[in-house]
Protein backbone atom coordinates (compact mmCIF):
# COMPACT_ATOMS: atom_id res chain seq x y z
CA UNK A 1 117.08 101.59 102.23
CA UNK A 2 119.89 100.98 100.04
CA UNK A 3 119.84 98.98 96.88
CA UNK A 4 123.17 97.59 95.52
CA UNK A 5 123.42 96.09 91.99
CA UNK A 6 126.35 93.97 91.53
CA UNK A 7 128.55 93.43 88.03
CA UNK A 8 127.15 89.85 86.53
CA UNK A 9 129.78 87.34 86.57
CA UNK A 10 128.23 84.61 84.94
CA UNK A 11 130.17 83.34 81.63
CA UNK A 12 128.72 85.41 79.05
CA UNK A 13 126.54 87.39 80.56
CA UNK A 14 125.98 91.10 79.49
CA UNK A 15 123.06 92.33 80.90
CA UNK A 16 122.81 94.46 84.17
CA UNK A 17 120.06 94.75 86.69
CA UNK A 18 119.05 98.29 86.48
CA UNK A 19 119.41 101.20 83.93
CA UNK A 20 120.23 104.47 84.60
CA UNK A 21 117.05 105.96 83.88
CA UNK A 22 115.11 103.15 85.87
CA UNK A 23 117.69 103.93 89.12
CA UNK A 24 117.16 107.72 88.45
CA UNK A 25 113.20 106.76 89.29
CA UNK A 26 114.31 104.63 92.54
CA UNK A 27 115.95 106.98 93.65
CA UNK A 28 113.60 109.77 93.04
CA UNK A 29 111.31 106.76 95.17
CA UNK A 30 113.34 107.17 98.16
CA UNK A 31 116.10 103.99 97.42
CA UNK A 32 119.77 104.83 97.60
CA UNK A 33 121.12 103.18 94.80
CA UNK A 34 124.61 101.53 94.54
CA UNK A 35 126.20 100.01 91.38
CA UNK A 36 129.65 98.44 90.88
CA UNK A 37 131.82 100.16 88.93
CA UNK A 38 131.72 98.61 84.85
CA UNK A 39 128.36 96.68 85.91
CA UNK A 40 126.81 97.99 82.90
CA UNK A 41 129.54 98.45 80.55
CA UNK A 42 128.68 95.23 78.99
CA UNK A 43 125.42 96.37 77.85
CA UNK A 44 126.47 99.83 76.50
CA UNK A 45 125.41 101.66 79.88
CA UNK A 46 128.47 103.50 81.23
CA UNK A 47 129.24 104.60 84.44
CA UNK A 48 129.40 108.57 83.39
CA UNK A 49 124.94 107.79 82.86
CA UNK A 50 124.19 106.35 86.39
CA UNK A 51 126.57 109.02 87.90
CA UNK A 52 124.55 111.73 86.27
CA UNK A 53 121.27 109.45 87.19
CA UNK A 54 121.98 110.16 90.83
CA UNK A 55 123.63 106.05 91.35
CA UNK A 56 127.02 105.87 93.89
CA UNK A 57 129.50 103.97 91.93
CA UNK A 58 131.46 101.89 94.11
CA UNK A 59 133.10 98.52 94.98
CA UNK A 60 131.42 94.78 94.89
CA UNK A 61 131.73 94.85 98.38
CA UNK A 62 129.64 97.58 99.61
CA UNK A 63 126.87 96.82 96.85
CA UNK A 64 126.93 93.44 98.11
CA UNK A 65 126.06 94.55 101.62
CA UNK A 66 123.00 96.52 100.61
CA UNK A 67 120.09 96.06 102.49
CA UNK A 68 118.37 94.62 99.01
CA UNK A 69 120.97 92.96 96.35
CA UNK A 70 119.35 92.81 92.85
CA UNK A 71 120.96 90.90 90.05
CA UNK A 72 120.42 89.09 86.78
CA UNK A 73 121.94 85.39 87.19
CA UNK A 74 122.22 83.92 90.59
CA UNK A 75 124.62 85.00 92.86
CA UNK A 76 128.06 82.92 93.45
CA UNK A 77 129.28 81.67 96.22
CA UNK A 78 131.59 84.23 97.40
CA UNK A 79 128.93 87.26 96.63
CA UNK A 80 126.93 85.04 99.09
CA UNK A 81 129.69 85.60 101.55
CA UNK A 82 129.51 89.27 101.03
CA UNK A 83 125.70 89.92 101.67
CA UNK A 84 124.81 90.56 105.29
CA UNK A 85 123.05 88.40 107.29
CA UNK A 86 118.94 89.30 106.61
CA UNK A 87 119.10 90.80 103.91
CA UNK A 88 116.99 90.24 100.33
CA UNK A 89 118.35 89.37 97.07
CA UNK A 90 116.17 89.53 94.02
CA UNK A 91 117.40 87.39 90.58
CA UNK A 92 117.27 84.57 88.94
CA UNK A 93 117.91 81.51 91.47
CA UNK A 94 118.53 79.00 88.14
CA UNK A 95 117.39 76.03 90.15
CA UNK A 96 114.44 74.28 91.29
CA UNK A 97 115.91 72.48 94.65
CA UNK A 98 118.15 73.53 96.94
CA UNK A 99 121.68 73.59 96.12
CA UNK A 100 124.48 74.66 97.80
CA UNK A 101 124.61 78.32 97.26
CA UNK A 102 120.69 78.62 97.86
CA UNK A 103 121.56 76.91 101.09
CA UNK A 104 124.26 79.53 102.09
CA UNK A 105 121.78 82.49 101.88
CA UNK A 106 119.36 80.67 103.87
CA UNK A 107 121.68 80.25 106.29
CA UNK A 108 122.85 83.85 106.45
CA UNK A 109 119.01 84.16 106.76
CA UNK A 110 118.94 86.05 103.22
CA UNK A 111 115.80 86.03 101.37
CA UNK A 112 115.37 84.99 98.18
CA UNK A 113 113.38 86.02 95.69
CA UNK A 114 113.42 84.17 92.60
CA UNK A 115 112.19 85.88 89.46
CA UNK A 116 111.64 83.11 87.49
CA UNK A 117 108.31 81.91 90.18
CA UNK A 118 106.42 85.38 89.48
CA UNK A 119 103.25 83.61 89.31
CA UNK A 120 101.38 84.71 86.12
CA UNK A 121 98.81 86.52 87.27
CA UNK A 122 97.16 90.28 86.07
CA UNK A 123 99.12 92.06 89.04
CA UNK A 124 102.39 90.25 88.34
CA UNK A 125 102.82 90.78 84.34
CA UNK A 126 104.81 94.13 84.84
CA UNK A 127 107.17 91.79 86.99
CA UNK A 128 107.00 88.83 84.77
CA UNK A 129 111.20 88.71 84.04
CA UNK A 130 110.77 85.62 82.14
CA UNK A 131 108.03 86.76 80.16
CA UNK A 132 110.36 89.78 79.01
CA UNK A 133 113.46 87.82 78.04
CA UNK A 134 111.66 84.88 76.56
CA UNK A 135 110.18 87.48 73.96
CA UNK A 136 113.34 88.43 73.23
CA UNK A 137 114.63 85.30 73.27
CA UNK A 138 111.65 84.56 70.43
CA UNK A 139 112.46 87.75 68.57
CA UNK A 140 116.71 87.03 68.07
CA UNK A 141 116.26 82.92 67.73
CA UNK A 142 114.68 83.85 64.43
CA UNK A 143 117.61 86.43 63.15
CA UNK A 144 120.30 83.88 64.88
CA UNK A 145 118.16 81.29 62.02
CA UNK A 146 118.44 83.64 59.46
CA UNK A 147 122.18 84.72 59.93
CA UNK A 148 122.71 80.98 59.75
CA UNK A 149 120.15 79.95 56.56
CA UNK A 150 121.87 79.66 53.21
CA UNK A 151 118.98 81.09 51.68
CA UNK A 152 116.39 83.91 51.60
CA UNK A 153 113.68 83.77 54.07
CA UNK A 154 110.93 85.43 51.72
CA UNK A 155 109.95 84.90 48.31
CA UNK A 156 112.37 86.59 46.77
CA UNK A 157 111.75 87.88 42.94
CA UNK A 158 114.70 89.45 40.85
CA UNK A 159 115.53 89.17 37.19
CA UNK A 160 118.30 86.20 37.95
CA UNK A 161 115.61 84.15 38.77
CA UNK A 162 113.11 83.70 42.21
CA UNK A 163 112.98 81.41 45.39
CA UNK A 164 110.44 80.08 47.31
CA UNK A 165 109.91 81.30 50.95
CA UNK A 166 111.56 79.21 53.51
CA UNK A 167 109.76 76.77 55.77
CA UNK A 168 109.59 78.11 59.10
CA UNK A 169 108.45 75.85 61.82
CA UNK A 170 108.02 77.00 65.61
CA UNK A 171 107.59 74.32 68.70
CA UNK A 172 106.00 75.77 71.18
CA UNK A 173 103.39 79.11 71.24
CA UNK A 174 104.66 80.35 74.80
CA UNK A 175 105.74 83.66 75.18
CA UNK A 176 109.12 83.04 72.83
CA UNK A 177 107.22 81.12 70.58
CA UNK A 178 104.56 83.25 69.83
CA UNK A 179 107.62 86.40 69.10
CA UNK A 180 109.68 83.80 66.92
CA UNK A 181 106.24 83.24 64.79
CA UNK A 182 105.84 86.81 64.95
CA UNK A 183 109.35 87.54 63.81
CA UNK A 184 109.75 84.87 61.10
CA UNK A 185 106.51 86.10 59.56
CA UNK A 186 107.77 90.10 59.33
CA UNK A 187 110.85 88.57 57.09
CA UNK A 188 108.61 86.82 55.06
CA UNK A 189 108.82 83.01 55.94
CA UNK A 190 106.16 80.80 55.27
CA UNK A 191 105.64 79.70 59.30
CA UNK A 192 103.82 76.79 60.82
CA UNK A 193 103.52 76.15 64.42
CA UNK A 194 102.44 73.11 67.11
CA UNK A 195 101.47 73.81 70.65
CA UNK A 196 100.22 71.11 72.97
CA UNK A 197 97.44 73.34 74.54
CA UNK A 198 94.51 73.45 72.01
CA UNK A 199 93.71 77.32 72.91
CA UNK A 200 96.96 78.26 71.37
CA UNK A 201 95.73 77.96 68.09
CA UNK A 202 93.50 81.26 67.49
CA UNK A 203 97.34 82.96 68.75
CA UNK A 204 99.05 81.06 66.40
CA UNK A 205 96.60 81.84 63.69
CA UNK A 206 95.92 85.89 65.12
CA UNK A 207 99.89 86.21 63.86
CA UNK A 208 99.48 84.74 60.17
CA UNK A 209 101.20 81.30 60.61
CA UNK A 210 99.61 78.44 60.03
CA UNK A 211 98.82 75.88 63.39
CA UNK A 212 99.73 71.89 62.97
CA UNK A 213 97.24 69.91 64.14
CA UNK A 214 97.88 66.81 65.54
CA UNK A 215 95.77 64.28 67.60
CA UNK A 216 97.93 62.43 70.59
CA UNK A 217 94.65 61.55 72.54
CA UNK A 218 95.27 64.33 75.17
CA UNK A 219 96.42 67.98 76.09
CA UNK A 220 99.47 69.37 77.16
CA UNK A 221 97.71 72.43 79.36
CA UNK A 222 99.70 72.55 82.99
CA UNK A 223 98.96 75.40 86.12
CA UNK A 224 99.49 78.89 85.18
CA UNK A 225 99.59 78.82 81.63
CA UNK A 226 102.63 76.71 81.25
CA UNK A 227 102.50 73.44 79.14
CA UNK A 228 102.44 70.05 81.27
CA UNK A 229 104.59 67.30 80.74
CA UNK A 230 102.63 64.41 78.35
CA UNK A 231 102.28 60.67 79.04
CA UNK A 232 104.96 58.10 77.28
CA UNK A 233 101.90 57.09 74.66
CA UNK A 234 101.13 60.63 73.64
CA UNK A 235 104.52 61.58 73.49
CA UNK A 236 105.41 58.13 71.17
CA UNK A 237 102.59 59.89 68.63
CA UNK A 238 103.23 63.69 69.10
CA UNK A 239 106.73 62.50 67.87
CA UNK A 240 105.45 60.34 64.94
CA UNK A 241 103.08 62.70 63.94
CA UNK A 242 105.71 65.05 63.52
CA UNK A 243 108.00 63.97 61.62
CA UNK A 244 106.68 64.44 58.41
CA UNK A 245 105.96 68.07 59.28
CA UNK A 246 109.49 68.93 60.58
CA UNK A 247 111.36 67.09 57.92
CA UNK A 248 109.65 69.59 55.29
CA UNK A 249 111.18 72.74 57.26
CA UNK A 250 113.96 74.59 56.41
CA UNK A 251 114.00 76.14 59.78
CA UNK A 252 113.04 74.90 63.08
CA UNK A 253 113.06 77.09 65.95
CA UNK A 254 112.14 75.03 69.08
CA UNK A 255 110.25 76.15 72.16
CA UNK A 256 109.05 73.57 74.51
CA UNK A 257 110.16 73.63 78.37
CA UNK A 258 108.72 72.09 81.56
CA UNK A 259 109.39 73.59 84.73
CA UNK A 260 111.63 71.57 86.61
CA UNK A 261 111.83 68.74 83.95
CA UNK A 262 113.66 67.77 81.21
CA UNK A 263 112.97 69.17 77.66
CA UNK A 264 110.88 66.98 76.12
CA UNK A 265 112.48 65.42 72.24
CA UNK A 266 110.92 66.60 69.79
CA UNK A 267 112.93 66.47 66.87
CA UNK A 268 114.38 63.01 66.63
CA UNK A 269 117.81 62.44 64.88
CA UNK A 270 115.94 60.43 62.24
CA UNK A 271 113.82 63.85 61.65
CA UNK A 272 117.30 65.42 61.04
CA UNK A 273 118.67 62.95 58.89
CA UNK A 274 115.15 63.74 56.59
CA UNK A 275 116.16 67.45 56.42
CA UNK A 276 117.16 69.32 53.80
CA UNK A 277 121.30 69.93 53.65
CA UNK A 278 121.57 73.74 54.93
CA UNK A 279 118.60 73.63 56.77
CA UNK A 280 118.75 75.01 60.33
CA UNK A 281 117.25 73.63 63.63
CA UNK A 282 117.32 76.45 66.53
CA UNK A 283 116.97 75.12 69.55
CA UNK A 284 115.52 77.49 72.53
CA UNK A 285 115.30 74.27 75.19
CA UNK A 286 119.25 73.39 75.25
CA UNK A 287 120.34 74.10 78.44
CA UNK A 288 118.00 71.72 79.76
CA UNK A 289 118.55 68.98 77.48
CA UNK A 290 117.55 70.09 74.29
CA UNK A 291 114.12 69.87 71.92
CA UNK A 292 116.99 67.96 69.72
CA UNK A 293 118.81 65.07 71.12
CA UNK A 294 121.99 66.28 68.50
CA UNK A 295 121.72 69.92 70.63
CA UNK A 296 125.37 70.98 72.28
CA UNK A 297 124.97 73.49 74.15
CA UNK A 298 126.19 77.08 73.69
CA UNK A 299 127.81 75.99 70.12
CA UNK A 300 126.82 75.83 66.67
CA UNK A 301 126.95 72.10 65.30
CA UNK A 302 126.07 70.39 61.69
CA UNK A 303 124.69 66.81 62.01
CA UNK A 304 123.14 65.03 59.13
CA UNK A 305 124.07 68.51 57.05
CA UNK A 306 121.69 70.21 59.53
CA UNK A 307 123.26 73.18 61.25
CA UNK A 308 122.32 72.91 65.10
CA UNK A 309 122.44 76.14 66.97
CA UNK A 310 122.55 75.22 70.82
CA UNK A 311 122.74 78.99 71.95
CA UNK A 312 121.62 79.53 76.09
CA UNK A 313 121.63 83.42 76.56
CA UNK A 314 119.73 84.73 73.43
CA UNK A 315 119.00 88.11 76.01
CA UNK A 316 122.50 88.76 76.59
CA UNK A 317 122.87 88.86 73.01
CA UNK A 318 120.50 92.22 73.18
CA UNK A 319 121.65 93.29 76.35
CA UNK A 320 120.48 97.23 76.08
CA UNK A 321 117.15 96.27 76.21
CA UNK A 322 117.15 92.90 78.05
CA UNK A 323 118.67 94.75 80.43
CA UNK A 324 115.83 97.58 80.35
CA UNK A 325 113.39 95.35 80.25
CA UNK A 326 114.41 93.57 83.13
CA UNK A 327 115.35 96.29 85.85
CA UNK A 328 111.38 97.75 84.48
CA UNK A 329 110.52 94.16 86.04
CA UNK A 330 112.73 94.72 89.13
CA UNK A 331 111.18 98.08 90.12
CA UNK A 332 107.69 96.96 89.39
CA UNK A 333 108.39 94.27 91.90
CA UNK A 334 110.07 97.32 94.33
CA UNK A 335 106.88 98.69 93.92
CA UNK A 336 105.36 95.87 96.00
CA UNK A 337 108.27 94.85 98.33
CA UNK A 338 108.46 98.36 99.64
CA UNK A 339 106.59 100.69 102.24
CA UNK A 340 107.29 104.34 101.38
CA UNK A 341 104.35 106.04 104.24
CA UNK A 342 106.45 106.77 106.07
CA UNK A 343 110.00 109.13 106.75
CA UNK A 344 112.42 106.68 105.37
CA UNK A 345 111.59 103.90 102.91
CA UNK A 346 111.09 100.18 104.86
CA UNK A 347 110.92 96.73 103.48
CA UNK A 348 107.63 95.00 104.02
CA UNK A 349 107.01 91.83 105.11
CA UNK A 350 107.36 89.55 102.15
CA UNK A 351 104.66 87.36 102.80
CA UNK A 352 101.85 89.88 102.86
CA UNK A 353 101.26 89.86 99.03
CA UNK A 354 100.82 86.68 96.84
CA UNK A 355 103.57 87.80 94.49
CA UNK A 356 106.33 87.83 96.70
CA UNK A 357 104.80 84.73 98.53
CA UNK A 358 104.74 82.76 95.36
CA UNK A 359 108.08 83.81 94.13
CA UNK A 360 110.10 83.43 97.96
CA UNK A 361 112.33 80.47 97.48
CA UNK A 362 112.24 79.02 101.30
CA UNK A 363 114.87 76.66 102.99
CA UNK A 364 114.10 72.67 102.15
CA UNK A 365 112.63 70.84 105.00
């Protein structure tokens, strides 16, 4: 069974799919594992490590026609044309409907497993990809903040004088939330957070920030721990009720996504105007919108003398251990996808376990 891990294309990107100590393990599993040439380079894995991990560098033509492609971002059209017909690719699919390069695998009768539907259950957290780039997501929003804040981020006492803490207000107490409070609080900000799910509260509190309270007249608690998109009304007060809280922050670091929907608004251009001058709103949701209307995304804007950091990739920008953290996930979903009993190492059948199930993307009907 042969695994091939492609170099990511995708603007930007600089993680890989597998290190070379995690391919030293497949292999020692029974995989043959195949990496193009420079796929790692771009997070500080060179070739001369998975060569002396036991990995056969080669082209992007023979590790696309691996019986099992593995990648970070979704595959482009061409690399579609590459893969042979039945085989499995494991990534990010970056969708929720069918496009048209989703549509070419299924036609080539490629499988698809799409990391980002590992349902969150107790099996599946070793697997959980987004779980393990959202917390580092969290962890680098806040020093992207701080690189960007005029000021110090703890009280700061010397004999020129002292100044005050800064402000820190997180959006959101998923995964990335939860680092980003954990972060801003080990440099010393002064951090408040909202969730819409009530039981986020003793997590917000467990990390030493403080929670906002507000009362919109329902919850925001969706299937499988992810947050569920509110009603108009409750949105109208979440929004009012707000205001006042955000417009005292000197950083916001937003949070909030809905699968397959728009990012909700959260902090309205009339919150920004109300900001401080220097003050610095990072926005986690912007590819999809933004938690900020005044959110560009992938640049750095000032509105209203608010600096607006509409950054996509916050992994790649840590891509050692993105990168290690993600190809753990990949093998840990290996693990389950493959039958070693017996001489040779054999694919299962991928809708035997609920993990692979959940996270197959299958052709529209």
């Amino acid at each position: 069974m042969r695994l091939g891990i492609p170099k990511e294309r995708a603007a930007g990107e600089t993680r890989v799919a597998t290190t070379p100590d995690i391919a030293r393990k497949l292999i020692a599993n029974g995989l043959e594992v195949l990496l193009e040439r420079g796929a790692g380079e771009a997070a500080h894995y060179p070739d001369a490590a998975y060569a002396d991990a036991g990995v056969q560098l080669t082209d992007a033509s023979e590790v696309l026609g691996c019986d099992i492609v593995a990648k970070v971002r979704r595959p482009l059209a061409d690399e579609v044309g590459q893969m042979r017909e039945g085989a499995v690719f494991v990534g990010l699919a970056e969708t929720c409907e069918e496009d048209e390069v989703i549509a070419a695998l299924h036609r080539r009768a490629i499988s698809l497993i799409a990391m980002e539907r590992i349902p969150r259950i107790s099996r599946a957290q070793s697997m959980d990809a987004l779980s393990s780039q959202s917390n580092i997501a969290g962890y680098r929003a806040v020093i992207e903040a701080a690189s960007h804040y005029g000021r110090f981020v703890p009280l700061m006492m010397t004999s020129a004088g002292s100044a005050k803490p800064a402000r820190v207000v997180v959006l959101g107490a998923g995964v990335a939330g939860l680092q980003a409070i954990a972060t801003a609080r080990r440099l010393g900000g002064d951090v408040h957070a909202y969730d819409v799910r009530p039981e986020t509260r003793e997590q917000i509190e467990s990390l030493g920030a403080k929670a906002i309270d507000l009362d919109i007249g329902e919850t925001g608690v969706g299937e499988g721990g992810y947050a569920k998109e509110l009603s108009d009304d409750a949105k109208a007060k979440q929004q009012a009720l707000l205001a006042d809280e955000l417009a005292k922050a000197h950083v916001i670091i937003t949070t909030a996504l809905i699968p397959c929907r728009p990012a909700p608004t959260l902090v309205a251009e009339e919150v920004v105007k109300r900001m401080r001058q220097g003050s610095v709103i990072i926005d986690l949701a912007a590819a999809t919108g933004g938690n900020c209307p005044l959110s560009e995304v992938d640049q750095v804007v000032v509105k209203h003398g608010v600096i607006i950091v509409g950054h996509t990739n916050y992994p790649a920008m840590m891509p050692s251990d993105a990168s290690a953290f993600y190809a753990k996930n990949i093998a840990n979903l290996l693990e389950i996808m493959l039958d070693k009993s017996g001489e040779t190492v054999a694919l299962r059948d991928l809708e035997e376990d609920e993990i692979t199930q959940a996270a197959r993307l299958r052709p529209a009907t």
